[in-house]
C-alpha atoms as a PDB file:
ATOM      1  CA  UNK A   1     -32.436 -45.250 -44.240  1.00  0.00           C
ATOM      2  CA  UNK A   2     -30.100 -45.550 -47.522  1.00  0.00           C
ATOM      3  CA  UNK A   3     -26.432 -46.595 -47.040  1.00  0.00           C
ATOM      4  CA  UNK A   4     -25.613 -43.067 -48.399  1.00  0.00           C
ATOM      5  CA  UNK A   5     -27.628 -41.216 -45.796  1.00  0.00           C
ATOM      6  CA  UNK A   6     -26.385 -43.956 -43.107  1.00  0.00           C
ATOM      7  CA  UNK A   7     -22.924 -42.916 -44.125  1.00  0.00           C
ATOM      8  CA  UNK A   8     -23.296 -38.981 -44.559  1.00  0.00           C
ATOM      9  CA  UNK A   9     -25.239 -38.512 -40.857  1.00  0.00           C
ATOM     10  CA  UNK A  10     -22.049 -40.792 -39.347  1.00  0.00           C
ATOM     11  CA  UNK A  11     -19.815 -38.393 -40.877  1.00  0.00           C
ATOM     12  CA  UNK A  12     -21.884 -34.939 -39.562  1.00  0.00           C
ATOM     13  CA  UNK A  13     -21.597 -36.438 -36.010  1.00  0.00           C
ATOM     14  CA  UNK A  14     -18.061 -37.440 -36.659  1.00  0.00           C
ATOM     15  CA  UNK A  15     -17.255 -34.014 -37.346  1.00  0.00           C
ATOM     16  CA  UNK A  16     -19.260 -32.619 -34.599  1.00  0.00           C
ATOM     17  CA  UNK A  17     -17.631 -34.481 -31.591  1.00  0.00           C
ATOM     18  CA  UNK A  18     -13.942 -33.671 -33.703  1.00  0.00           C
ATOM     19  CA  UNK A  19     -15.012 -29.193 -33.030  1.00  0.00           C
ATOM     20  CA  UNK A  20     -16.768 -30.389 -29.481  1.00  0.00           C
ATOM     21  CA  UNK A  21     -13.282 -32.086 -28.476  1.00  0.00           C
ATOM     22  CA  UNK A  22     -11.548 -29.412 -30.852  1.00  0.00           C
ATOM     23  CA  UNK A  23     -13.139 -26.485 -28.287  1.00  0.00           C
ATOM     24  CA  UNK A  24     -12.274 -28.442 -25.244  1.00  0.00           C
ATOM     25  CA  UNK A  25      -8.796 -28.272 -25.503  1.00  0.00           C
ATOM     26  CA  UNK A  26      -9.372 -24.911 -25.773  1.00  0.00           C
ATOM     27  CA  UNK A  27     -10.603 -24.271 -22.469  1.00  0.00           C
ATOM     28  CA  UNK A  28      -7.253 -23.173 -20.110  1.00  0.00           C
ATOM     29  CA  UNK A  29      -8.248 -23.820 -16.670  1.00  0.00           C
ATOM     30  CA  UNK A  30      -7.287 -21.359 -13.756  1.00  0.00           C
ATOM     31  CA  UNK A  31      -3.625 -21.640 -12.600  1.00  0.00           C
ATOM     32  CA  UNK A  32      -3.512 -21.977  -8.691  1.00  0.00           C
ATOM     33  CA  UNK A  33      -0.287 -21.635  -7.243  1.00  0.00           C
ATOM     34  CA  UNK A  34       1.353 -21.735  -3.507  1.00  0.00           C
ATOM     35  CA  UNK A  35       3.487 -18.655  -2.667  1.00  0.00           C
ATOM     36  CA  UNK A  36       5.663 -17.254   0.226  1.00  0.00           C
ATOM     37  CA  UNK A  37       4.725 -13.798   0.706  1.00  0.00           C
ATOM     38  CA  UNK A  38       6.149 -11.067   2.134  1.00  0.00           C
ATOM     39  CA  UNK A  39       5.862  -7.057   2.357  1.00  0.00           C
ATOM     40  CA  UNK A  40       8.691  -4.117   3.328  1.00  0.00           C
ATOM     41  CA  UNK A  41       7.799  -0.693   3.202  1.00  0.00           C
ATOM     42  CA  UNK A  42       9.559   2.826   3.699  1.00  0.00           C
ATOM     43  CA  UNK A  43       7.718   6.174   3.883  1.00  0.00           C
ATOM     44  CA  UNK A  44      10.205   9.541   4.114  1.00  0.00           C
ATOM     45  CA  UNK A  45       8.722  12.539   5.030  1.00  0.00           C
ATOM     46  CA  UNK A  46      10.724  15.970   5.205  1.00  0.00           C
ATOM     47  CA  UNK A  47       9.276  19.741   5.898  1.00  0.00           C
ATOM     48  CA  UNK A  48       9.885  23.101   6.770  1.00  0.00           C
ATOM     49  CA  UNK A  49       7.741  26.402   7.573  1.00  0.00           C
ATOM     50  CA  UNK A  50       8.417  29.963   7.452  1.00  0.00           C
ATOM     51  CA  UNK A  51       5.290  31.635   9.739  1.00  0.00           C
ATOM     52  CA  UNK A  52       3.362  34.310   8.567  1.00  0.00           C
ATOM     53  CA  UNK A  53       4.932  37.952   9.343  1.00  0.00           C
ATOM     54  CA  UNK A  54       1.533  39.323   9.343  1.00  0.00           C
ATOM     55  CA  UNK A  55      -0.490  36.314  10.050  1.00  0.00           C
ATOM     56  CA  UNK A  56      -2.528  37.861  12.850  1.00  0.00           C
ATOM     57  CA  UNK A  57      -4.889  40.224  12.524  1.00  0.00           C
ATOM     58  CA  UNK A  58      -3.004  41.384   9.307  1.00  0.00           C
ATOM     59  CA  UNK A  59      -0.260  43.022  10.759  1.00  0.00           C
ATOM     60  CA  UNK A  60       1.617  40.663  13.478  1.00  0.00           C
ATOM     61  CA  UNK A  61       3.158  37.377  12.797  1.00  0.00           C
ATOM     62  CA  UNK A  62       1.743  33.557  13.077  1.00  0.00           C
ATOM     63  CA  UNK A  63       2.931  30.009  12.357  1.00  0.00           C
ATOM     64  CA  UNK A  64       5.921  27.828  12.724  1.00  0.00           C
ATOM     65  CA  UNK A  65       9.370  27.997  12.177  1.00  0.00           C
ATOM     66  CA  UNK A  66      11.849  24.860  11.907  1.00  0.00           C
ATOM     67  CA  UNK A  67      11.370  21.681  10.117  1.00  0.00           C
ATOM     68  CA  UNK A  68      11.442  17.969  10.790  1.00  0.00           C
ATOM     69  CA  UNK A  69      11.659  14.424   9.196  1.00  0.00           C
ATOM     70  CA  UNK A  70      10.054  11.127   9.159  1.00  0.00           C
ATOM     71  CA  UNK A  71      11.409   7.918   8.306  1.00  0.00           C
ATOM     72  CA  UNK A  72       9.017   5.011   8.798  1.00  0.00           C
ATOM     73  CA  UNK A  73       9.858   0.922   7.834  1.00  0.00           C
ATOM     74  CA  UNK A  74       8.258  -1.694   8.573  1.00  0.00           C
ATOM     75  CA  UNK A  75       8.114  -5.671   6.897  1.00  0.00           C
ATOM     76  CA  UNK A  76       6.237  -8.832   7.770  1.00  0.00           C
ATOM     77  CA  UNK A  77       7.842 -10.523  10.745  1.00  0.00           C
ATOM     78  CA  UNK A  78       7.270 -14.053   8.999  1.00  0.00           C
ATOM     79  CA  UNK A  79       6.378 -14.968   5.675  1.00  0.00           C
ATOM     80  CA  UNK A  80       2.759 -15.557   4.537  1.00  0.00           C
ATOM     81  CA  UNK A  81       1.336 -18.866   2.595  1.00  0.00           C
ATOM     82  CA  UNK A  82      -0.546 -17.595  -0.369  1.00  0.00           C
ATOM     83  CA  UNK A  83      -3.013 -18.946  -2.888  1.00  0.00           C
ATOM     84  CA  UNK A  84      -2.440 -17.294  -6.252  1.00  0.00           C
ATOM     85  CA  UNK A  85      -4.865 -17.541  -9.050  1.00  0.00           C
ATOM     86  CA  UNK A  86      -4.574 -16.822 -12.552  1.00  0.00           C
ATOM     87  CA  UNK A  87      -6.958 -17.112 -15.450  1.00  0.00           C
ATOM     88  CA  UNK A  88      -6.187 -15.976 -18.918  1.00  0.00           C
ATOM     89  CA  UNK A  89      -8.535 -12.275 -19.800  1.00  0.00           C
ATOM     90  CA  UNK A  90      -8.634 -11.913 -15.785  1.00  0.00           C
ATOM     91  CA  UNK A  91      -7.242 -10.616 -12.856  1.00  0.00           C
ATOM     92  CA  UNK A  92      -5.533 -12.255 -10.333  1.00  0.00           C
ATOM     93  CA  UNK A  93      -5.800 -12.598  -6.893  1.00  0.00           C
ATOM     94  CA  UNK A  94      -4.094 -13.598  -4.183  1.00  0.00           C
ATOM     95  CA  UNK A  95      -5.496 -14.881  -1.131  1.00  0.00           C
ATOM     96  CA  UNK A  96      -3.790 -16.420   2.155  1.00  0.00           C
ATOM     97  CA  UNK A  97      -3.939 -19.891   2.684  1.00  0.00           C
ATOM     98  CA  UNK A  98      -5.156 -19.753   6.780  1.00  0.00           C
ATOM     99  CA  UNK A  99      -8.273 -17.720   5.170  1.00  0.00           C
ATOM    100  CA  UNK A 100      -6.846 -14.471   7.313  1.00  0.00           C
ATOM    101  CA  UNK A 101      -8.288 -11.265   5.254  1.00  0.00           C
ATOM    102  CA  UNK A 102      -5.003  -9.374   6.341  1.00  0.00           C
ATOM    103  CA  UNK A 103      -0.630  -9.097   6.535  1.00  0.00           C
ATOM    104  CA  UNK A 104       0.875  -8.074   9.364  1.00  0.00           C
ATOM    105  CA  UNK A 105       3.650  -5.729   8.860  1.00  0.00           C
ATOM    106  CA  UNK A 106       6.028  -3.955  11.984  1.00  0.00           C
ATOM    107  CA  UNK A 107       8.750  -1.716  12.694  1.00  0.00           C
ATOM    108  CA  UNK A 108       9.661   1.482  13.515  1.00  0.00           C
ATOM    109  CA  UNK A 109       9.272   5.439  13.174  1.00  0.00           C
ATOM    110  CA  UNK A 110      12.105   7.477  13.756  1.00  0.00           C
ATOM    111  CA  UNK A 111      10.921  11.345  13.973  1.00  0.00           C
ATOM    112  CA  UNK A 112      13.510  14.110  13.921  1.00  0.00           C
ATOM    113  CA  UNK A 113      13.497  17.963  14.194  1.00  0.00           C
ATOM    114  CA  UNK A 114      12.645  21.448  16.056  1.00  0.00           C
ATOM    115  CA  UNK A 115      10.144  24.073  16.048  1.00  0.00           C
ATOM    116  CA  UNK A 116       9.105  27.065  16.769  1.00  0.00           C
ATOM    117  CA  UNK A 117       5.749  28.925  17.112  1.00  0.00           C
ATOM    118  CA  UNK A 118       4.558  32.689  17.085  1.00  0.00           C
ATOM    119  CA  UNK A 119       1.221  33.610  17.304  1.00  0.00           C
ATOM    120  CA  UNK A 120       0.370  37.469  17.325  1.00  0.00           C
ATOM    121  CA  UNK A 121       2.842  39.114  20.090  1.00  0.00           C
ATOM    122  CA  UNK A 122       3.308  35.777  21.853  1.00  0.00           C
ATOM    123  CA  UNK A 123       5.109  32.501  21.503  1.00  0.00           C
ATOM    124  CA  UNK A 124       3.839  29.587  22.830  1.00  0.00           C
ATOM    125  CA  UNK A 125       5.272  26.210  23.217  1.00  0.00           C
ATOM    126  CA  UNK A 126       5.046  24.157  19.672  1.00  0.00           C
ATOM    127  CA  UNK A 127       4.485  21.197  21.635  1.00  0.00           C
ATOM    128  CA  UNK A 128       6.609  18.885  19.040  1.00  0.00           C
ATOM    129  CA  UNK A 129       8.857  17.501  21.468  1.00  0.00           C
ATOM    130  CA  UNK A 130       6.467  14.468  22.170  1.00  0.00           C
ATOM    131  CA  UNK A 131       6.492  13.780  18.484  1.00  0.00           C
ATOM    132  CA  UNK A 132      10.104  13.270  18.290  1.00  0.00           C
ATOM    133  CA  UNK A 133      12.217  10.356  18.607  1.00  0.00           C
ATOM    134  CA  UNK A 134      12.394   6.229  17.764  1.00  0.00           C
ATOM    135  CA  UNK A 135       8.610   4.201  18.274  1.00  0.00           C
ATOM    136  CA  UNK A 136       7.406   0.859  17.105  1.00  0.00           C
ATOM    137  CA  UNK A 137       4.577   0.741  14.828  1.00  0.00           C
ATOM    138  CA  UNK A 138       2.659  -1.847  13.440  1.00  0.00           C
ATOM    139  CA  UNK A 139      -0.478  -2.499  10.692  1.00  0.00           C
ATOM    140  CA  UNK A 140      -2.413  -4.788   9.025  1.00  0.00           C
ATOM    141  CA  UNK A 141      -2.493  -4.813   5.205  1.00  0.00           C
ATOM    142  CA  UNK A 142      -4.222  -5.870   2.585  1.00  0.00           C
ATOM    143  CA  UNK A 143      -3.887  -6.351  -1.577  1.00  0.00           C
ATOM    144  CA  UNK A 144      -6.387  -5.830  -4.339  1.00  0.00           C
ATOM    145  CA  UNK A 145      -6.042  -6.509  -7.742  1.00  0.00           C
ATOM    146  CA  UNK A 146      -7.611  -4.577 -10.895  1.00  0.00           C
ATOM    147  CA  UNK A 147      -6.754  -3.398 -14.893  1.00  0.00           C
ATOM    148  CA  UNK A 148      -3.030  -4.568 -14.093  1.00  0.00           C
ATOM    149  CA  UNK A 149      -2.286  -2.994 -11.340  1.00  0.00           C
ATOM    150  CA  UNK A 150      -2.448  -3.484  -7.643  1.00  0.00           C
ATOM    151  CA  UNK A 151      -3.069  -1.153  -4.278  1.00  0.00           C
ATOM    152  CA  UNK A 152      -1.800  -1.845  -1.174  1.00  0.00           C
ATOM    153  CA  UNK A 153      -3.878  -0.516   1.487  1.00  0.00           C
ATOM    154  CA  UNK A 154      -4.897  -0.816   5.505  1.00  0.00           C
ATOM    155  CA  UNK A 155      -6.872  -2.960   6.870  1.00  0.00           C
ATOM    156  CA  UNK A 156      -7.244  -2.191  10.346  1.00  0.00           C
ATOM    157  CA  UNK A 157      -6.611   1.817   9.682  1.00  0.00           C
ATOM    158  CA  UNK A 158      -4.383   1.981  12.736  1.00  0.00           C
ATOM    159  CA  UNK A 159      -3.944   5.388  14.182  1.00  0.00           C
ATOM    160  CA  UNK A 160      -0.413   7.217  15.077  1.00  0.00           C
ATOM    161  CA  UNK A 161      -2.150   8.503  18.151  1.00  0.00           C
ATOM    162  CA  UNK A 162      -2.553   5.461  19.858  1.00  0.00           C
ATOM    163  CA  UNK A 163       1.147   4.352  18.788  1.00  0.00           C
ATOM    164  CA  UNK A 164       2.586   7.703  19.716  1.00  0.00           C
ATOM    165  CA  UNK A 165       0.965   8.585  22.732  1.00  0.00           C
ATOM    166  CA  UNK A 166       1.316  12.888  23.588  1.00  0.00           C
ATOM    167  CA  UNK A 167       1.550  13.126  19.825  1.00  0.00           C
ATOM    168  CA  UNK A 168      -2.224  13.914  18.934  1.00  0.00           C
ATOM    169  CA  UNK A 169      -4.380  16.676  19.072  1.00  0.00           C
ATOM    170  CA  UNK A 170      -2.637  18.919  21.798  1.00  0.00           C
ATOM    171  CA  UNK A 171       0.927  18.402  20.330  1.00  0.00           C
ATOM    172  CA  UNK A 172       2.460  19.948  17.081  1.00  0.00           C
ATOM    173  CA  UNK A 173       0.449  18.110  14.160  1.00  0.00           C
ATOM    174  CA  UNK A 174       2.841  15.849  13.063  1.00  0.00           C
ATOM    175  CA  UNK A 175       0.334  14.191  11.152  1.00  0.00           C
ATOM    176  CA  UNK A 176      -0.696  16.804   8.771  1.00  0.00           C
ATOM    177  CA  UNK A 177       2.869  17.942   8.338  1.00  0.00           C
ATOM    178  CA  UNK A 178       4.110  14.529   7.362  1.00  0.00           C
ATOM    179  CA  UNK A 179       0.273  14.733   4.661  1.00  0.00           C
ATOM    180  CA  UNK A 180      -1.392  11.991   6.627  1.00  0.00           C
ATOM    181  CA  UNK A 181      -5.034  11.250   5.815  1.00  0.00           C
ATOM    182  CA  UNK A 182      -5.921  12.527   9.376  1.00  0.00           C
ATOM    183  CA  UNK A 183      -4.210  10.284  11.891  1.00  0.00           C
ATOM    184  CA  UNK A 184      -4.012   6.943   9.932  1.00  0.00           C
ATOM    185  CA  UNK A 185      -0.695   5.492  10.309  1.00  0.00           C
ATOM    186  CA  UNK A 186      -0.014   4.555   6.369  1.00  0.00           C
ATOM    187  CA  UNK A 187      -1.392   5.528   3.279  1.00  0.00           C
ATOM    188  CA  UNK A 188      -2.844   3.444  -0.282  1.00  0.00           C
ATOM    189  CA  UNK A 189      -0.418   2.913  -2.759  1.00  0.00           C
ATOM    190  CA  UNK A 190      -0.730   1.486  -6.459  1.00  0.00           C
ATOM    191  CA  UNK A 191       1.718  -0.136  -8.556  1.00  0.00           C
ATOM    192  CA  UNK A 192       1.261  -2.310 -12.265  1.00  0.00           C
ATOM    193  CA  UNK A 193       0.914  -6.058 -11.566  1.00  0.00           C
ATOM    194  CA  UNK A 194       0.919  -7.607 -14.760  1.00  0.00           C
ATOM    195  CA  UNK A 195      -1.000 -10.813 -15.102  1.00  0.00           C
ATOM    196  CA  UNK A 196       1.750 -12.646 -16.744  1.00  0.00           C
ATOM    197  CA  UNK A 197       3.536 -12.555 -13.537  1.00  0.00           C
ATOM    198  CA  UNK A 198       1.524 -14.995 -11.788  1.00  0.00           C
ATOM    199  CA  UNK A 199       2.571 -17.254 -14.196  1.00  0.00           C
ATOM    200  CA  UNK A 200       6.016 -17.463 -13.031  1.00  0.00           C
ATOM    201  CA  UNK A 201       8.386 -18.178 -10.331  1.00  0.00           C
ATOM    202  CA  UNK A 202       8.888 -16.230  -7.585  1.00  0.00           C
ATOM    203  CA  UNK A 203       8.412 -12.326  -8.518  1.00  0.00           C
ATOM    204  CA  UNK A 204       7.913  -8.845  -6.668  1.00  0.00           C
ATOM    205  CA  UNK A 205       5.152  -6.362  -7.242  1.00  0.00           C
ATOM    206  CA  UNK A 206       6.211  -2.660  -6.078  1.00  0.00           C
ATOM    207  CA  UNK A 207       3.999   0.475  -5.219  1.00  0.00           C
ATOM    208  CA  UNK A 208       4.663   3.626  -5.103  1.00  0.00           C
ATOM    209  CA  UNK A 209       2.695   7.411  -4.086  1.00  0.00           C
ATOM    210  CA  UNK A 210       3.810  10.855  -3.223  1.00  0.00           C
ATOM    211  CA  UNK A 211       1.682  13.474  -1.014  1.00  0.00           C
ATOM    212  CA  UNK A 212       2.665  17.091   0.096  1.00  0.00           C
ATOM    213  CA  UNK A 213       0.675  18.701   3.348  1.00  0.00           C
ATOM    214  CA  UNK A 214      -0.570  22.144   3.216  1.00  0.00           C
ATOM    215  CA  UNK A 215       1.739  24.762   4.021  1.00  0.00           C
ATOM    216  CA  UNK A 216      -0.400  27.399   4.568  1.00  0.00           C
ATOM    217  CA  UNK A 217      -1.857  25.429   7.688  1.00  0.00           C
ATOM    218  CA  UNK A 218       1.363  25.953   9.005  1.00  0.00           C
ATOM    219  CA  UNK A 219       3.316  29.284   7.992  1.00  0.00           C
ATOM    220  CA  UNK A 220       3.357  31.260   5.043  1.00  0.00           C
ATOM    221  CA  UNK A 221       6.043  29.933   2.962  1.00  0.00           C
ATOM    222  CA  UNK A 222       8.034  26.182   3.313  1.00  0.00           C
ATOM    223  CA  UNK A 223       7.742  22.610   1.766  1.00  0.00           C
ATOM    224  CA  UNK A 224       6.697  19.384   2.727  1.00  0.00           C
ATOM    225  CA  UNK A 225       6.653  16.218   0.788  1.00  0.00           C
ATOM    226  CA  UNK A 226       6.318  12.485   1.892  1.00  0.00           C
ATOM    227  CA  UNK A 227       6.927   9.723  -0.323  1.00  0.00           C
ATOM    228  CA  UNK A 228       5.148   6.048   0.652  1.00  0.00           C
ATOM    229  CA  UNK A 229       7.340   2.935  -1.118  1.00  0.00           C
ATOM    230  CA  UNK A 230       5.727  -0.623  -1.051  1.00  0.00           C
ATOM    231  CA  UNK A 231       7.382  -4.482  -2.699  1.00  0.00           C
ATOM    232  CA  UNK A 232       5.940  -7.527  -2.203  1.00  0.00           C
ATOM    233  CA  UNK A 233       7.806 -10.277  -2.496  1.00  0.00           C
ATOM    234  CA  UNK A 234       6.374 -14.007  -3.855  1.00  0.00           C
ATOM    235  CA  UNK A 235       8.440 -17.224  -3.410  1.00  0.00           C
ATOM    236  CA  UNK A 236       7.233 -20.030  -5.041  1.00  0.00           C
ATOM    237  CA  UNK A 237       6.495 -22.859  -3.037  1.00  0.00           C
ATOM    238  CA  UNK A 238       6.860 -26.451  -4.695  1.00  0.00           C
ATOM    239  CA  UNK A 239       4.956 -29.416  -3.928  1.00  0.00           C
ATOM    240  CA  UNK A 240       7.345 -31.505  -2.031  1.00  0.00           C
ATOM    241  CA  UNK A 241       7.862 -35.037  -3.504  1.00  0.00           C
ATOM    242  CA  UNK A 242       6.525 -38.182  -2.015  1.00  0.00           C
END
């Protein structure tokens, strides 16, 4: 080989391992990161029915009369260790640290209110009376992560029946007034969670959904709305020093 070919192939593979270190550096590995977590959550619910004047038959009256309200919180009862990870044109996750697929979250219900009930030329007990007053509750959530956002969801689909025992299928339903998804204690929520975030310090993520029951289920006029609020919180958790 010439001294001129010699010196124009050490220059090609010169230049290749220059773009092959070049696109290295490019590469951004995932970023892992060690977070407190915690969830609090509020649901309101508030309703009222008007029954039916000519509900039965046409010509007599059914339904309900009265309203009532729900206010439900609950939060974690201890922090969470977290695994975050974040990876640039991807979402993140978070996962916890013991390997556990869910959070715990507890607290209580407080139900309010009265009713009434006519059905044809009779008026039977509304049976609401076990549905009302203060009960603990509890879950099991769990986070997913897609398109910048996230949902906040059950894991264990816990019931109200077995928390609120004479509430169920003999009482007033408290459950389909208050636009439950049957009897499951909590409902999904989604809120954004922007990638960026995971990124940063400590930071809260915050999700949010409305549902209304179906009046005519329970009179022929009234309202009923319930509104589900979710934030969780991440604390960043340092490395301690050694």
């Amino acid at each position: 080989m010439s001294r001129t070919r010699l010196a124009a192939a050490c220059a090609a593979l010169t230049t290749l391992a220059m773009a092959g270190t070049a696109q290295a550096a490019k590469v951004q590995l995932p970023v892992l990161r060690t977070y407190e977590m915690r969830i609090s959550m509020q649901m309101q619910s508030d309703f009222k029915f008007q029954h039916d004047p000519v509900g039965c038959n046409g010509r007599l009256p059914m339904g309900y009369d009265g309203a009532g309200q729900e206010i439900m919180k609950m939060s974690s009862p201890k922090p969470v260790l977290v695994q975050t990870v974040y990876a640039k044109g991807q979402d993140p996750s978070a996962m916890r640290k013991d390997l556990k697929p869910a959070y715990a979250i507890t607290g209580t219900s407080k139900r309010s209110g009265g009713m009434t009930q006519v059905v044809c030329d009779k008026s039977p007990p509304s049976k609401v009376e076990p549905c009302l007053g203060e009960f603990p509750v509890h879950d099991e959530m769990e986070l997913r992560f897609y398109k910048g956002k996230f949902q906040i969801s059950t894991n264990s689909v816990q019931d109200t029946h077995s928390l609120i025992t004479g509430c169920g299928n003999d009482s007033f339903d408290w459950d389909g007034a208050t636009a439950r998804t049957g009897y499951v204690l909590t409902h999904v929520a989604e809120g954004p969670a922007p990638a960026r975030k995971f990124k940063t310090g400590s930071f809260s993520l915050r999700a949010f959904d409305r549902e209304t029951c179906t009046v005519a289920d329970f009179g022929a006029s009234g309202s009923c709305a319930t509104t589900w609020s979710y934030q969780v919180n991440f604390r960043r958790v340092k490395k301690a020093r050694h």
